[in-house]
C-alpha atoms as a PDB file:
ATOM      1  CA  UNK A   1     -10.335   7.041 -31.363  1.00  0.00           C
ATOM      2  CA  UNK A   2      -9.103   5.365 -28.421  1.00  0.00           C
ATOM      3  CA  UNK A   3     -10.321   1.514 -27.993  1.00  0.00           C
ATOM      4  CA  UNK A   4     -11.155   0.434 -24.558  1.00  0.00           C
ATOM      5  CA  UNK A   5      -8.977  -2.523 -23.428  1.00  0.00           C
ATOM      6  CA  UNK A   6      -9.259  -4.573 -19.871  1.00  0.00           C
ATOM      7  CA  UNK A   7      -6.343  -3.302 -17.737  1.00  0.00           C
ATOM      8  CA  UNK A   8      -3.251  -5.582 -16.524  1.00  0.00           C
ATOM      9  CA  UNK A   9      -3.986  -7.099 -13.220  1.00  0.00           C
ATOM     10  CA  UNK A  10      -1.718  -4.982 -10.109  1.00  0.00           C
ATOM     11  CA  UNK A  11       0.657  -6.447  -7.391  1.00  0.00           C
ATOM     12  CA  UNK A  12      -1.478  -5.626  -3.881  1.00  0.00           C
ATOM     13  CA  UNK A  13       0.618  -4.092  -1.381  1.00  0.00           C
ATOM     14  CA  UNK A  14      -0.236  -2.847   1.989  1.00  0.00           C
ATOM     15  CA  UNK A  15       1.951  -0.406   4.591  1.00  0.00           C
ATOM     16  CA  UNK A  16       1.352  -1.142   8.115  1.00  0.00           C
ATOM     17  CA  UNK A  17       1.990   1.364  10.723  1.00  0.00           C
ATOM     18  CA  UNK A  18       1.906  -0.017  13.752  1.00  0.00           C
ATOM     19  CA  UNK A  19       2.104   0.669  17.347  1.00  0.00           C
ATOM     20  CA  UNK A  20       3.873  -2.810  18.538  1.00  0.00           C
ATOM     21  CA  UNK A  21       5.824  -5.265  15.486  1.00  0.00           C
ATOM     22  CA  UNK A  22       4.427  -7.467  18.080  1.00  0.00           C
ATOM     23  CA  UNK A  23       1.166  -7.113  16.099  1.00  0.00           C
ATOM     24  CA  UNK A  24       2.835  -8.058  13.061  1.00  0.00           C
ATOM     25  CA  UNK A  25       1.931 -11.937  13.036  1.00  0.00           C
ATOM     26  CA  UNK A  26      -1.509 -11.273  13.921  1.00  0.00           C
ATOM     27  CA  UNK A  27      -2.551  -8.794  11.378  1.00  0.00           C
ATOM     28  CA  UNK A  28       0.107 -10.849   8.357  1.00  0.00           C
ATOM     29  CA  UNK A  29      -2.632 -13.434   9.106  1.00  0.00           C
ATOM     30  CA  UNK A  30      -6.352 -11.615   8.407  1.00  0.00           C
ATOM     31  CA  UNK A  31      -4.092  -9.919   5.453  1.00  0.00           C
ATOM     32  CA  UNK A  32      -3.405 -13.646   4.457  1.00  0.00           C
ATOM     33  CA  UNK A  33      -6.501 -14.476   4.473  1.00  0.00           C
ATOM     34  CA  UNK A  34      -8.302 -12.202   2.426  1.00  0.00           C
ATOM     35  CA  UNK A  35      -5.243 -11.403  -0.322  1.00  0.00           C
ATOM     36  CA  UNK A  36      -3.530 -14.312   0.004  1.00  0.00           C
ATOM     37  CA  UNK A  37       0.332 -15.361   0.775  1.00  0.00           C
ATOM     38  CA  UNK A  38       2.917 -12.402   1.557  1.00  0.00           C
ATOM     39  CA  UNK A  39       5.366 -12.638  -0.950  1.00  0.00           C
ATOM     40  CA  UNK A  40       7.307 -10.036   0.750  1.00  0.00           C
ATOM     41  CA  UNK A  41       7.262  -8.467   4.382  1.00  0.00           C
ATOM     42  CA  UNK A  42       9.708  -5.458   4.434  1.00  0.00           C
ATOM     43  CA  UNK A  43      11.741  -4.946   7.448  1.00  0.00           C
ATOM     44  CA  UNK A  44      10.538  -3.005  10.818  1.00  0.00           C
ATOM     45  CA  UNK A  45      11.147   0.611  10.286  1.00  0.00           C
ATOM     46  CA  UNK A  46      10.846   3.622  12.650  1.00  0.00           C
ATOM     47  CA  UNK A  47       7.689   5.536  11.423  1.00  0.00           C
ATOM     48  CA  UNK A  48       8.873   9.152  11.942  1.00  0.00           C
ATOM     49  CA  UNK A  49       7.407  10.395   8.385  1.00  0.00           C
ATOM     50  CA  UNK A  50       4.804  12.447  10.828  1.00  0.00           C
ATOM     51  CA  UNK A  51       3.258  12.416  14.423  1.00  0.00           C
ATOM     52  CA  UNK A  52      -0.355  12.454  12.928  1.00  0.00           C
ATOM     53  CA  UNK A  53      -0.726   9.326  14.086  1.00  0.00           C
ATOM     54  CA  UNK A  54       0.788   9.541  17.319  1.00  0.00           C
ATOM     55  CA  UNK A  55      -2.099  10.993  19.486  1.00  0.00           C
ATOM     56  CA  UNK A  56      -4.180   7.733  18.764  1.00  0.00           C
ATOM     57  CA  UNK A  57      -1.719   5.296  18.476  1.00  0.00           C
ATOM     58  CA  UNK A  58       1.105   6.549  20.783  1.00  0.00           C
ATOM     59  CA  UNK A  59       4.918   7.115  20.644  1.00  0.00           C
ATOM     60  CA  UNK A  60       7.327   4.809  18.762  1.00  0.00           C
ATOM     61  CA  UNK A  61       5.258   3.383  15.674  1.00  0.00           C
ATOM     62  CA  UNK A  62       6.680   1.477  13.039  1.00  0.00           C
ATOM     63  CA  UNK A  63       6.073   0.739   9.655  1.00  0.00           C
ATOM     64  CA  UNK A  64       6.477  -2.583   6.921  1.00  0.00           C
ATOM     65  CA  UNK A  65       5.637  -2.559   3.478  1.00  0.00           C
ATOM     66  CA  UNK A  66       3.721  -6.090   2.436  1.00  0.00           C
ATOM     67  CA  UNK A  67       3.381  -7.413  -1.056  1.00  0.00           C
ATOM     68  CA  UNK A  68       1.381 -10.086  -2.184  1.00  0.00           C
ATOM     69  CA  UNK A  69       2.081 -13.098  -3.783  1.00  0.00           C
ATOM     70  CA  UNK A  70      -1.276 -13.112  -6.185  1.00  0.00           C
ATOM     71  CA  UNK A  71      -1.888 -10.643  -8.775  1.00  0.00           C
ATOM     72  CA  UNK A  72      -5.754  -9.146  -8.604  1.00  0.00           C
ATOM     73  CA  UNK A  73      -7.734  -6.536 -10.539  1.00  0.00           C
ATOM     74  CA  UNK A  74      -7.471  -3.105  -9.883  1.00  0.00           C
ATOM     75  CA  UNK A  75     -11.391  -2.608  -9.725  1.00  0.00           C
ATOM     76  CA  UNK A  76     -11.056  -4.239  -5.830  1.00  0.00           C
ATOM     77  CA  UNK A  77      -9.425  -1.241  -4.199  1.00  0.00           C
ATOM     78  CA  UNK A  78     -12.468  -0.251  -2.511  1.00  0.00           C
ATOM     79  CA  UNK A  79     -12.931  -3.654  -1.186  1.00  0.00           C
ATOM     80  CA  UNK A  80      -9.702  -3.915  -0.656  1.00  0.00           C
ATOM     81  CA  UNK A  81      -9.395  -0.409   1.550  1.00  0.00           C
ATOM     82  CA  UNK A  82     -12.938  -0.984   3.118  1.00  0.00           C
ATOM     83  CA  UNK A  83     -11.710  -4.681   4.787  1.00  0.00           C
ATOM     84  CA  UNK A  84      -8.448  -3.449   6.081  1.00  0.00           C
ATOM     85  CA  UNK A  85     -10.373  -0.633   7.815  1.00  0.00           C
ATOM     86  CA  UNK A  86     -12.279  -3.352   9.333  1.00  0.00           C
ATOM     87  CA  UNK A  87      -8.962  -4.974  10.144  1.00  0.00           C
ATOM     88  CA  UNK A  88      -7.880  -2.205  12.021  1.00  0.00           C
ATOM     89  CA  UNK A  89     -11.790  -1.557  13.771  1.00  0.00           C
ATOM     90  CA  UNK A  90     -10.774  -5.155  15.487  1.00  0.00           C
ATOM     91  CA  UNK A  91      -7.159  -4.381  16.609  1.00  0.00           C
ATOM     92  CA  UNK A  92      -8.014  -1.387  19.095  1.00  0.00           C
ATOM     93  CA  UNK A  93      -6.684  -0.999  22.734  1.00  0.00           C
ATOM     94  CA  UNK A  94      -9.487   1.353  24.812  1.00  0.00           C
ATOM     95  CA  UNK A  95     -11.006   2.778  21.420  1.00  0.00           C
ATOM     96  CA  UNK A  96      -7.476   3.329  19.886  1.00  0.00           C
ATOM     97  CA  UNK A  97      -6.174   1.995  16.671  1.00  0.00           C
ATOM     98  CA  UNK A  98      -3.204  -0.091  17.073  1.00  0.00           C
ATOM     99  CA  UNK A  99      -2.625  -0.217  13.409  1.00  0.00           C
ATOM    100  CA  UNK A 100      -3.235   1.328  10.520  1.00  0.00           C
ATOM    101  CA  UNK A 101      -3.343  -0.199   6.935  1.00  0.00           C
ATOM    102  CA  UNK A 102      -3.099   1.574   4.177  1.00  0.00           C
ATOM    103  CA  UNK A 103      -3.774  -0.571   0.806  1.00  0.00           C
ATOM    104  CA  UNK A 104      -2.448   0.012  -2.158  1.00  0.00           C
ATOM    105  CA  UNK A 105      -1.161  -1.549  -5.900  1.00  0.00           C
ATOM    106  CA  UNK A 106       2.166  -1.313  -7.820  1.00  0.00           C
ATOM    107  CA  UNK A 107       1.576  -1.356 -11.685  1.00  0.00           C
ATOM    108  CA  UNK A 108       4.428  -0.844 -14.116  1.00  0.00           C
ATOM    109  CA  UNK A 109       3.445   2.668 -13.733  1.00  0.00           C
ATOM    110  CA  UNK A 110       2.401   3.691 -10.666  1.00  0.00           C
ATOM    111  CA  UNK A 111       1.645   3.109  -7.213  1.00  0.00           C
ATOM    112  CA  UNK A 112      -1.772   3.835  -5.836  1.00  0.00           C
ATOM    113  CA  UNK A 113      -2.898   3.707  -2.513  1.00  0.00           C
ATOM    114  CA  UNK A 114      -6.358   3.725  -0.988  1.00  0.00           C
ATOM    115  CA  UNK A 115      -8.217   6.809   1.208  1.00  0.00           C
ATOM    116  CA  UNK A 116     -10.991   7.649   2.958  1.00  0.00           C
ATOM    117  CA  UNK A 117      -9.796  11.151   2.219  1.00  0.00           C
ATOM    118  CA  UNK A 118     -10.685  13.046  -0.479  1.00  0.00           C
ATOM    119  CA  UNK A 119      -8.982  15.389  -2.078  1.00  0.00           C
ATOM    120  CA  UNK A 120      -8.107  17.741  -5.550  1.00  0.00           C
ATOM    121  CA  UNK A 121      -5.441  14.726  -7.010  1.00  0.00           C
ATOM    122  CA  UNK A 122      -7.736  11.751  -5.643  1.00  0.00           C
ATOM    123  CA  UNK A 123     -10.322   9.952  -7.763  1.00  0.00           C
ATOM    124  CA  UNK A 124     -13.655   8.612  -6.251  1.00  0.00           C
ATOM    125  CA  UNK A 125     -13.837   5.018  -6.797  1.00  0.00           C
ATOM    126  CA  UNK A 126     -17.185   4.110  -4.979  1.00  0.00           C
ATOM    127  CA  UNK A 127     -17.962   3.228  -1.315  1.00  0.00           C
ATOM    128  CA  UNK A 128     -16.553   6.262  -0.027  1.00  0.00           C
ATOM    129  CA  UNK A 129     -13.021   5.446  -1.286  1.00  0.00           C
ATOM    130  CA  UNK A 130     -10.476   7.426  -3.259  1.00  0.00           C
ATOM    131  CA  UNK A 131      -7.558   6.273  -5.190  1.00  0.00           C
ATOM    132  CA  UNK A 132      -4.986   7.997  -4.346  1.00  0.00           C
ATOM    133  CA  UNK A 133      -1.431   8.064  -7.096  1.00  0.00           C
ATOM    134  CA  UNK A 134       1.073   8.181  -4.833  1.00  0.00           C
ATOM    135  CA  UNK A 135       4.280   7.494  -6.944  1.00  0.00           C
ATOM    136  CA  UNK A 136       4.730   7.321 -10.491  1.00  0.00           C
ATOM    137  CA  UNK A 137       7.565   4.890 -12.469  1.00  0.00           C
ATOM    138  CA  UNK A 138       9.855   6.006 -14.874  1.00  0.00           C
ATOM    139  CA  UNK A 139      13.582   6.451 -15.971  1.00  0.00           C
ATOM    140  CA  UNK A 140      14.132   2.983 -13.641  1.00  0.00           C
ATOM    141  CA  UNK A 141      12.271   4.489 -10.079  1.00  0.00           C
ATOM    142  CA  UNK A 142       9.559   5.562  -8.401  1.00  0.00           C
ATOM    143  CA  UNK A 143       9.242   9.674  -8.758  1.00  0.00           C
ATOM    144  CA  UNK A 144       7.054  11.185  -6.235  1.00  0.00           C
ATOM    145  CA  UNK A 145       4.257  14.260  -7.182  1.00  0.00           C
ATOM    146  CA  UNK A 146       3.848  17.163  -5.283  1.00  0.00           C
ATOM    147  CA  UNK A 147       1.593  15.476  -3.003  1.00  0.00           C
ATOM    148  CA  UNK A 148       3.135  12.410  -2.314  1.00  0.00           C
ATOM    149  CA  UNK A 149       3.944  11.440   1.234  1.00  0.00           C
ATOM    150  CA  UNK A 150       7.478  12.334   2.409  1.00  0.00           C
ATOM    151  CA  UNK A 151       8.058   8.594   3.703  1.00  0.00           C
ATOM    152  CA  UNK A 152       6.944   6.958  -0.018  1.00  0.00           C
ATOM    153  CA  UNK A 153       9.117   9.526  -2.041  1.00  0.00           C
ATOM    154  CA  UNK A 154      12.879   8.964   0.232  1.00  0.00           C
ATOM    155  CA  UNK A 155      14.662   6.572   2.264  1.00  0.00           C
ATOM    156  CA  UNK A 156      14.202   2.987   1.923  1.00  0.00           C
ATOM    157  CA  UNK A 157      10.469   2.754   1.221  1.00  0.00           C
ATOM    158  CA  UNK A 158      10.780   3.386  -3.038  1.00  0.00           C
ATOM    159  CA  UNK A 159      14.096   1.003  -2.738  1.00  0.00           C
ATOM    160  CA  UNK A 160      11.700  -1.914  -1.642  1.00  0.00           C
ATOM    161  CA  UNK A 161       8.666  -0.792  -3.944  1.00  0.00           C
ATOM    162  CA  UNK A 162      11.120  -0.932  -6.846  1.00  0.00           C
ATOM    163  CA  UNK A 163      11.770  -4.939  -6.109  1.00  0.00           C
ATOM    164  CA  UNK A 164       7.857  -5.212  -5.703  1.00  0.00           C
ATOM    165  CA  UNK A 165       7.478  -4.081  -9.124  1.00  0.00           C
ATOM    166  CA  UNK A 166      10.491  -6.028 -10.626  1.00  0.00           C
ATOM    167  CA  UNK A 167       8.777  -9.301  -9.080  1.00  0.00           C
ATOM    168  CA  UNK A 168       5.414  -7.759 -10.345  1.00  0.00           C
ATOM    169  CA  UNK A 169       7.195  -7.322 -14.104  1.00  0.00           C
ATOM    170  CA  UNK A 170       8.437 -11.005 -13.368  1.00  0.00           C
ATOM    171  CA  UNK A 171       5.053 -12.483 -13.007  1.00  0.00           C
ATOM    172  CA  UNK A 172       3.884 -10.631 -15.933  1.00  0.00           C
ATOM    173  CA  UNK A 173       6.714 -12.227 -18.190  1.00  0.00           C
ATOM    174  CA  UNK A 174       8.198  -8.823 -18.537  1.00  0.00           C
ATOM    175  CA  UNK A 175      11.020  -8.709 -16.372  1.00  0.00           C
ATOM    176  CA  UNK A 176      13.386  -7.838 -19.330  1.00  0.00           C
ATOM    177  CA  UNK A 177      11.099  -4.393 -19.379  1.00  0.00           C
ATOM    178  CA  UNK A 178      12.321  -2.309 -16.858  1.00  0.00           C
ATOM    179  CA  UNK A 179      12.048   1.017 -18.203  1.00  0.00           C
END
């Protein structure tokens, strides 16, 4: 028989897509506030992963990955999905998002991201929120599923989620176990 034990704490992480990087200071700072410092803001990247975006938010978006400095329990995802929606509720131009926020948590397994959405591969995890695993870890990378977004699985996105989860496997004292 199994034995229940508490789960590791997770590295938050949050992907902005936004419609200006001249929003970047200004959302970084209601992030801040509520999980704490950055610990790393990836570079400004073209979003061109899809257009589903583009009708509300407009032409030329762009994308950063954000990691946080703090460790947290994985049981806040909800919370953590429901406030960035509010986030992105205050930062709207004529009824239109200007960002969006998707939050999320590297583990030495995975990477999970919150939804809204459900769907067959996402698991309910209260307040109308699903957890959505996004990317798995093993043989030293990030593997994407069959349903895992084109811009998480390629390019320079798993790259920079593979030094979030080295730090991550740093602050757990396990950096020597990078399997």
């Amino acid at each position: 028989m199994s034995q229940p034990v508490p789960p590791l704490p997770v590295k938050p992480v949050v992907s902005l897509i936004l419609a200006r990087d001249d929003l970047t200071p200004r959302v970084m700072a209601r992030l801040s506030d509520f999980f704490g410092p950055p610990d790393l803001v990836g570079p400004w990247w073209e979003f061109s992963a899809t257009d589903y975006y583009a009708a509300e938010m407009g032409p030329g978006l762009g994308r950063r990955l954000v990691s946080f400095l703090h460790l947290a329990d994985s049981r806040g995802l909800a919370h953590w999905k429901l406030f960035t929606n509010s986030v992105e509720s205050d930062l709207t131009l004529g009824g239109r998002r200007l960002v969006n926020l998707d939050p999320g948590y590297v583990s030495r397994e995975r990477l999970v991201l919150a939804t809204g959405k459900n769907f067959a591969h996402r698991i309910y995890l209260g307040r109308g929120i699903f957890g959505d695993l996004a990317l798995t870890y093993s043989r030293g990378s990030f593997k994407p599923l069959p349903w895992s977004y084109p811009d998480y699985s390629r390019g320079d996105l798993p790259e920079l989620l593979g030094l979030v989860r080295r730090k991550y496997l740093w602050q757990l004292g396990e950096l020597s176990d990078l399997r």
